[in-house]
N, C-alpha and C. Protein backbone atom coordinates (compact mmCIF):
# COMPACT_ATOMS: atom_id res chain seq x y z
N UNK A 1 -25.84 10.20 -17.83
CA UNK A 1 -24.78 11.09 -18.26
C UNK A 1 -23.82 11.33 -17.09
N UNK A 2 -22.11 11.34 -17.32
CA UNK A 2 -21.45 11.50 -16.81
C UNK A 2 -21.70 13.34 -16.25
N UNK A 3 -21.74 13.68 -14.61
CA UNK A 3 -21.62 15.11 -14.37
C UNK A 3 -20.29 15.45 -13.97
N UNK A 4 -19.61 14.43 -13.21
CA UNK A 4 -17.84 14.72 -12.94
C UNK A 4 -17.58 13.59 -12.79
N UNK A 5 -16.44 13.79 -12.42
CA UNK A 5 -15.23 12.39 -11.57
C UNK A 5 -14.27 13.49 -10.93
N UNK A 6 -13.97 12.14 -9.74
CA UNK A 6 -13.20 12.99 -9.18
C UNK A 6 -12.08 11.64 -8.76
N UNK A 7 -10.92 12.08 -8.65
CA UNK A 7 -9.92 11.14 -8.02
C UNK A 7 -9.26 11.49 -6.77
N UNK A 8 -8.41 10.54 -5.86
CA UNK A 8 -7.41 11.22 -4.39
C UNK A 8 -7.19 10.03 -4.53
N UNK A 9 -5.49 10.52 -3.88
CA UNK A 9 -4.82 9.90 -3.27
C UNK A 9 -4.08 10.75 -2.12
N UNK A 10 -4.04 9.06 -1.15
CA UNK A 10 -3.47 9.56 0.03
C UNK A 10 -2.57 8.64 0.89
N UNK A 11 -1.24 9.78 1.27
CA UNK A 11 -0.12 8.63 1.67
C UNK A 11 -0.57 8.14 3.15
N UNK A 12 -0.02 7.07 3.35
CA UNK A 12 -0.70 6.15 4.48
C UNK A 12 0.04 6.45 5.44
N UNK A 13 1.31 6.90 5.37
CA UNK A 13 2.38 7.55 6.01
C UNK A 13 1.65 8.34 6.73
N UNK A 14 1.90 9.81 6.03
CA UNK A 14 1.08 10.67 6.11
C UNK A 14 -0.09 10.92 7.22
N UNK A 15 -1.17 10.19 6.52
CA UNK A 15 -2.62 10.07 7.33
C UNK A 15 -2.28 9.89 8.54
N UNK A 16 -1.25 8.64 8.84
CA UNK A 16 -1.32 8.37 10.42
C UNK A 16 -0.64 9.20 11.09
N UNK A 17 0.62 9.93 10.39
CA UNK A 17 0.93 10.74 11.50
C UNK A 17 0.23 11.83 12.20
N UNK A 18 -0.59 12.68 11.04
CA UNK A 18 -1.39 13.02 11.25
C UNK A 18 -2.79 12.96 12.75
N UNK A 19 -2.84 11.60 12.12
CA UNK A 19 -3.97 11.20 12.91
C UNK A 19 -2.96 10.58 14.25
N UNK A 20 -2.30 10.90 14.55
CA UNK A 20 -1.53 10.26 15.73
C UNK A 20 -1.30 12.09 16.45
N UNK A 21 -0.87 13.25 15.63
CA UNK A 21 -0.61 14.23 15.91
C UNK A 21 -1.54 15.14 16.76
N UNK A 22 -2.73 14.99 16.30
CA UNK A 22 -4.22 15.47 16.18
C UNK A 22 -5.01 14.31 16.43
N UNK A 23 -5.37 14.03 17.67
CA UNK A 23 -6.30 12.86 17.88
C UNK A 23 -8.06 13.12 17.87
N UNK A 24 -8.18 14.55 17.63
CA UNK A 24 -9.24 14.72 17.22
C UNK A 24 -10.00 14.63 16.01
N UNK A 25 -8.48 14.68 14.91
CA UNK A 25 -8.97 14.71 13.73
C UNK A 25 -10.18 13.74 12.67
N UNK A 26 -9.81 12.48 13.53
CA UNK A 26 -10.58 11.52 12.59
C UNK A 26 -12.52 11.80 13.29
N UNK A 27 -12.51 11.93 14.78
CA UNK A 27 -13.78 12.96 14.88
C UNK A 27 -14.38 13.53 13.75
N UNK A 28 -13.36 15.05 13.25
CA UNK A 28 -13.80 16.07 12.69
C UNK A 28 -14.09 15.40 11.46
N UNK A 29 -13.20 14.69 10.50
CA UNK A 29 -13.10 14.26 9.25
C UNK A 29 -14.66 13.06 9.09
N UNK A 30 -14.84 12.36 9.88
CA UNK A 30 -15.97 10.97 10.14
C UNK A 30 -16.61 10.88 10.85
N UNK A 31 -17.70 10.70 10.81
CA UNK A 31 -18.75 10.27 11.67
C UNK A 31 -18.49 8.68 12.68
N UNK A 32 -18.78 8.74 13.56
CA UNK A 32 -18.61 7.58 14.37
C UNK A 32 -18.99 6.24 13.88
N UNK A 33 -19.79 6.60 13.22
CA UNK A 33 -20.47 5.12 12.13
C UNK A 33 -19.44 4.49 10.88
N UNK A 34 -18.47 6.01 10.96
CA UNK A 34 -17.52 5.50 9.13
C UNK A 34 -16.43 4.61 9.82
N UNK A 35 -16.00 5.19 11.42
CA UNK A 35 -15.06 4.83 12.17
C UNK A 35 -15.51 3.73 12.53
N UNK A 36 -16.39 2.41 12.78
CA UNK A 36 -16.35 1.03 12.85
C UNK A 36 -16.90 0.51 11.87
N UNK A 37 -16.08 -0.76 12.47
CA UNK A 37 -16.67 -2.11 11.42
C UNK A 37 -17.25 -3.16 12.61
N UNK A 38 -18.63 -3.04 12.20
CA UNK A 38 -19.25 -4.13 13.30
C UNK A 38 -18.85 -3.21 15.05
N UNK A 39 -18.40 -3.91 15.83
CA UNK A 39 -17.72 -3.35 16.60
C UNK A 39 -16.16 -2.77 17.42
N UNK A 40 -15.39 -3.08 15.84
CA UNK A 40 -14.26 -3.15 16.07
C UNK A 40 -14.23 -1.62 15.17
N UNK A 41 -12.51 -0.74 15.53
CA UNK A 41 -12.20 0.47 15.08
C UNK A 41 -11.87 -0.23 13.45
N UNK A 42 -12.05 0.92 12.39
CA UNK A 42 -11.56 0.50 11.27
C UNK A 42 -9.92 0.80 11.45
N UNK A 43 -9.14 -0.26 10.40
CA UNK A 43 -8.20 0.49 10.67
C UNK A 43 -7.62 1.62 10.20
N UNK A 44 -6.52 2.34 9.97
CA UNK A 44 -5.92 3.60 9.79
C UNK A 44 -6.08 3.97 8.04
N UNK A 45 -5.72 2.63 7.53
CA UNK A 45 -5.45 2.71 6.04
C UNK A 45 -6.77 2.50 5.74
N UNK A 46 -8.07 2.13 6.40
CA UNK A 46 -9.41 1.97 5.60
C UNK A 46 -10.05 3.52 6.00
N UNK A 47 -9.61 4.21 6.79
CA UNK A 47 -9.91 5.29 6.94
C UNK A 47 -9.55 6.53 6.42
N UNK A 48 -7.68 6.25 5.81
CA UNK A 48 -7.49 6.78 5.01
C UNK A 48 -8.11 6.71 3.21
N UNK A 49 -8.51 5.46 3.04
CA UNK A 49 -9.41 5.32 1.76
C UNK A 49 -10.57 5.92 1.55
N UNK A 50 -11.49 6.09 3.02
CA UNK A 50 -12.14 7.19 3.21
C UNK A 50 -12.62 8.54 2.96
N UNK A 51 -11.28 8.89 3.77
CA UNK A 51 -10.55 10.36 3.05
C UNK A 51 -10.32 10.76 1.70
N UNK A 52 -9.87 10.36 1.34
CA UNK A 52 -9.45 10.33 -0.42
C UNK A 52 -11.08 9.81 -1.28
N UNK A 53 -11.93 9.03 -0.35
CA UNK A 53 -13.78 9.31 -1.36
C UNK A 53 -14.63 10.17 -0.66
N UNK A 54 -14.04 11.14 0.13
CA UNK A 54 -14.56 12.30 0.42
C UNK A 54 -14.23 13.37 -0.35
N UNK A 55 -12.72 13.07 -0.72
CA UNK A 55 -12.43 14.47 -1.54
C UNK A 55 -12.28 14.51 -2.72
N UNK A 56 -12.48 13.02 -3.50
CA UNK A 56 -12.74 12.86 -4.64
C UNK A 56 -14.05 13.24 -5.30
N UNK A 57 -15.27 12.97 -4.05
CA UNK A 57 -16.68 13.33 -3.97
C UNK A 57 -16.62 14.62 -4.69
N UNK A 58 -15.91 15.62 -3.55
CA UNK A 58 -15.73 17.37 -3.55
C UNK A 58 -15.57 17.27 -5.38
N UNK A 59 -14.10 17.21 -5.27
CA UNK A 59 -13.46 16.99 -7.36
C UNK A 59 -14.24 16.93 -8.03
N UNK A 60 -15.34 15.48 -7.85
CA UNK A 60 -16.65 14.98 -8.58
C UNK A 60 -17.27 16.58 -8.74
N UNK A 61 -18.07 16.69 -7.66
CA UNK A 61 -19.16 17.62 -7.97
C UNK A 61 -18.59 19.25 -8.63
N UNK A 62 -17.17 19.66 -8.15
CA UNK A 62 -16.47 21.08 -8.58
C UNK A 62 -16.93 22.00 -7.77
N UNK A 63 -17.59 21.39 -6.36
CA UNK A 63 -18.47 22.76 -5.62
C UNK A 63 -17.83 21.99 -4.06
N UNK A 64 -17.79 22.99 -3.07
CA UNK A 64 -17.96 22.42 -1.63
C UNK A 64 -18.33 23.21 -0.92
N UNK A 65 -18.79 24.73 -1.92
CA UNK A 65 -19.52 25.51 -1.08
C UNK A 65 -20.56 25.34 0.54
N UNK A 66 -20.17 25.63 1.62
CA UNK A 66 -20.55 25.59 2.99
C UNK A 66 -20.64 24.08 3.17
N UNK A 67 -19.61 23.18 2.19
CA UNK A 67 -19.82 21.53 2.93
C UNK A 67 -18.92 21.11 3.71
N UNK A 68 -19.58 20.57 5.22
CA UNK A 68 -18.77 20.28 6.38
C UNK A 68 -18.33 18.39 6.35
N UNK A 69 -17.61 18.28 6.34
CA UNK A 69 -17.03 17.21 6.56
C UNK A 69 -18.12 15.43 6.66
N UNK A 70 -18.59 16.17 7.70
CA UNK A 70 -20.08 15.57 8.24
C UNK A 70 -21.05 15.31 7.40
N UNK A 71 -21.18 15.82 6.16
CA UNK A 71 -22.28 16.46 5.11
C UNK A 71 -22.32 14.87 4.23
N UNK A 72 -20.99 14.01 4.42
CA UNK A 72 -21.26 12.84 3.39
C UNK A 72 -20.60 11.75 4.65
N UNK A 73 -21.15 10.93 4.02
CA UNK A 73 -20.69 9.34 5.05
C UNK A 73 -20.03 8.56 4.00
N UNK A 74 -19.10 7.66 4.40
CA UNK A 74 -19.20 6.99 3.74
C UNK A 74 -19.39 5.43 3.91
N UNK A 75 -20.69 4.41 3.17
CA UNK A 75 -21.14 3.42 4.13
C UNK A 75 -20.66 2.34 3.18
N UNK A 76 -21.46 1.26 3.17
CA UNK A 76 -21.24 -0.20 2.92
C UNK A 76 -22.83 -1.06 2.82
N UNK A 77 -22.73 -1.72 1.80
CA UNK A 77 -23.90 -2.43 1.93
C UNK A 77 -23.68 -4.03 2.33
N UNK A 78 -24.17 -5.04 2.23
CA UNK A 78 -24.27 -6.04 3.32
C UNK A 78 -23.02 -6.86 1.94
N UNK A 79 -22.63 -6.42 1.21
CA UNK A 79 -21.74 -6.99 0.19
C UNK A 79 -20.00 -6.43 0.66
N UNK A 80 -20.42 -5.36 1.31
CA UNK A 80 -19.06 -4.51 1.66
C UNK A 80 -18.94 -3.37 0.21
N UNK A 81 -19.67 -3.02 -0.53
CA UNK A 81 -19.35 -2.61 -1.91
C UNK A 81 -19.64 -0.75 -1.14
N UNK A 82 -18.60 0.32 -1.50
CA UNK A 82 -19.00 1.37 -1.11
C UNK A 82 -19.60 2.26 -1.67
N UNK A 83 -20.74 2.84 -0.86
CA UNK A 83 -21.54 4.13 -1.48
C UNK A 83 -21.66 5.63 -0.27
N UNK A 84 -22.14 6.40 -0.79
CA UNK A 84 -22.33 7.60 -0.39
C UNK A 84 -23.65 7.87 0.47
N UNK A 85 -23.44 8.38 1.72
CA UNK A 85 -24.58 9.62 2.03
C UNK A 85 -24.41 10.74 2.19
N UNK A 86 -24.84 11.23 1.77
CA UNK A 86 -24.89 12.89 1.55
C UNK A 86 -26.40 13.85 2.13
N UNK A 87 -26.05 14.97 3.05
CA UNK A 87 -26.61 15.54 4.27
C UNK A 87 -26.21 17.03 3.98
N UNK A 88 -27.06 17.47 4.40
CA UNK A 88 -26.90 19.86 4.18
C UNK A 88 -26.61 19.77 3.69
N UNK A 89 -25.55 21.12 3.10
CA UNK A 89 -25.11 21.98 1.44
C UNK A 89 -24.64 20.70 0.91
N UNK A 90 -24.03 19.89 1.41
CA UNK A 90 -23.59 19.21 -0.24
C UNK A 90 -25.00 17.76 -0.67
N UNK A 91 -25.94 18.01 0.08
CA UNK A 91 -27.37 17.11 -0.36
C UNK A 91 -27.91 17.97 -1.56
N UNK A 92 -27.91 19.48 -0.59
CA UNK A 92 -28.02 20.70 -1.75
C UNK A 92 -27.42 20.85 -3.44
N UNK A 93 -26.18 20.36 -2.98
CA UNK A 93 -25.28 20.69 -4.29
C UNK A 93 -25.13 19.73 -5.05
N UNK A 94 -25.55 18.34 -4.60
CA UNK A 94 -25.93 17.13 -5.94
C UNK A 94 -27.32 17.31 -6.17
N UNK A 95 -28.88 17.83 -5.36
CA UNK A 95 -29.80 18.25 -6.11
C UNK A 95 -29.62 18.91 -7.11
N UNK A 96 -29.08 20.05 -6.99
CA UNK A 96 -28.56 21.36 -7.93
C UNK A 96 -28.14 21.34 -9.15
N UNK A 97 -27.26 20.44 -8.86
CA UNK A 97 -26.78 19.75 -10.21
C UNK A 97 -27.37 18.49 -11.01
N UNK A 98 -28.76 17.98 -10.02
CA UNK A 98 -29.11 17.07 -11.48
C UNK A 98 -28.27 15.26 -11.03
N UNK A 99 -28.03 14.90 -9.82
CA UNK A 99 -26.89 14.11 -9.83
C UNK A 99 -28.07 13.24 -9.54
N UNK A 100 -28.31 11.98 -9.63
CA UNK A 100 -28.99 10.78 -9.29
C UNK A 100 -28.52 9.62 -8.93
N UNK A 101 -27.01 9.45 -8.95
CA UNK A 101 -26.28 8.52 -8.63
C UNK A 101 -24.58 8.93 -8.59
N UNK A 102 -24.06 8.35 -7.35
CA UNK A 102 -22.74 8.09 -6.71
C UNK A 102 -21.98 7.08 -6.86
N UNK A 103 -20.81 6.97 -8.02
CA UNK A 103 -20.23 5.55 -8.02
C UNK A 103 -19.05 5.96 -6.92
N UNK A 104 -18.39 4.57 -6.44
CA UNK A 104 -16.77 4.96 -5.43
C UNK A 104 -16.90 3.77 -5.63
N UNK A 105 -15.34 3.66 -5.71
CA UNK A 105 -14.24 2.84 -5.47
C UNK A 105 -13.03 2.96 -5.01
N UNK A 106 -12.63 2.46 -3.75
CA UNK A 106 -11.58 2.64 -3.00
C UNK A 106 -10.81 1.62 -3.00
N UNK A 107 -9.27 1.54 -2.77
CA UNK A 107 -8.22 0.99 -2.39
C UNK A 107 -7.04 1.35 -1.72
N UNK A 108 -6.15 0.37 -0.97
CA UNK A 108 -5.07 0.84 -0.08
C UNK A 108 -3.96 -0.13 -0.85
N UNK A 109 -2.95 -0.12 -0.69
CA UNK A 109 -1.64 -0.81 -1.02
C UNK A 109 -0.02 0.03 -1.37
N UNK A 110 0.77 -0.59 -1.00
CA UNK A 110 1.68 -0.21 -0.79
C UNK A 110 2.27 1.72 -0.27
N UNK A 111 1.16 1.45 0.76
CA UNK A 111 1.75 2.75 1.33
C UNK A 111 0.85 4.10 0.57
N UNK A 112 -0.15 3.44 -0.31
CA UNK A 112 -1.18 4.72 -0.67
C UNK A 112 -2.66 4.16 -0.42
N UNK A 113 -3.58 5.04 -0.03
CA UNK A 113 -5.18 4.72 -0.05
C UNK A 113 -5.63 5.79 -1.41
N UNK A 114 -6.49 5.06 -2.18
CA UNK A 114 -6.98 6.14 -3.14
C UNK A 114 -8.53 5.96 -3.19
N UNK A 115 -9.27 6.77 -3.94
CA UNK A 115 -10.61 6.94 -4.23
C UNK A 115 -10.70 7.20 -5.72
N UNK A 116 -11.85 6.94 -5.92
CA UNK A 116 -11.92 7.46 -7.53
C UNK A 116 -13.94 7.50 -7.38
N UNK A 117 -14.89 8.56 -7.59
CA UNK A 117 -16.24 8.74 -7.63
C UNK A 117 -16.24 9.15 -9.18
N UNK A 118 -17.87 8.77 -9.86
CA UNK A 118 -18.25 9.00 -11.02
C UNK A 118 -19.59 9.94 -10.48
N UNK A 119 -19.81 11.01 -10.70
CA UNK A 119 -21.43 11.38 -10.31
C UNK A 119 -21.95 11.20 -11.62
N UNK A 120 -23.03 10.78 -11.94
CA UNK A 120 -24.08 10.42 -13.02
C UNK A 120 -25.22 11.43 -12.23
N UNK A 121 -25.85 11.27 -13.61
CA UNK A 121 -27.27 12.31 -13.84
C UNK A 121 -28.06 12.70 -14.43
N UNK A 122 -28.57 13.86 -14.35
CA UNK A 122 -29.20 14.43 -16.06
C UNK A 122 -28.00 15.58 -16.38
N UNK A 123 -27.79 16.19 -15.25
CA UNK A 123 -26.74 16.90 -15.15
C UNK A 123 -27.15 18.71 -15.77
């Protein structure tokens, strides 16, 4: 059973100035692990796709009560296909709700990165 969806978008513009403004930010927003590929930096726009299945996550579930940034990853399996980890209150808040599975799908192009998550469950 469907428990939410959530969608984001995010201008690519945007993100970098941002992240050019505030060089701490991508720190606060990712874990050091979301920030490479292999051993190279991801770049700006895969990080902004990121962003947008973090806060589509939030949308998904309708809660972000005490969830820190840190609380979800977002990884890759040996296919490149993306999924979720989820850590404190928001590990809490998909128990809570019954959630058993995390769909995402991300993309970048022409100047937008978006996300789109399905949470499934019993709900």
């Amino acid at each position: 059973m469907i428990v939410g969806i959530g969608i984001d978008v995010v201008d690519l513009a945007r993100f970098e100035r941002a992240a050019d403004r505030t060089p701490a930010l991508l720190k606060r927003l990712f874990a050091d692990s979301e920030q490479l590929d292999g051993d190279d930096r991801r770049p700006l726009r895969s990080m902004a796709a990121r962003f947008a299945a973090k806060e589509a996550l939030i949308k998904a579930l309708g809660d972000s009560t005490g969830v820190r940034w840190h609380d979800m990853a977002v990884v890759s399996d040996g296919l490149r296909n993306p999924s979720f980890e989820v850590y404190g209150a928001l590990a809490d808040i998909v128990a809570a709700k019954g959630i058993t599975r995390i769909h995402l799908s991300m993309s970048h192009d022409a100047g937008v990165a978006m996300a789109y998550v399905v949470a499934e469950g019993n709900g």
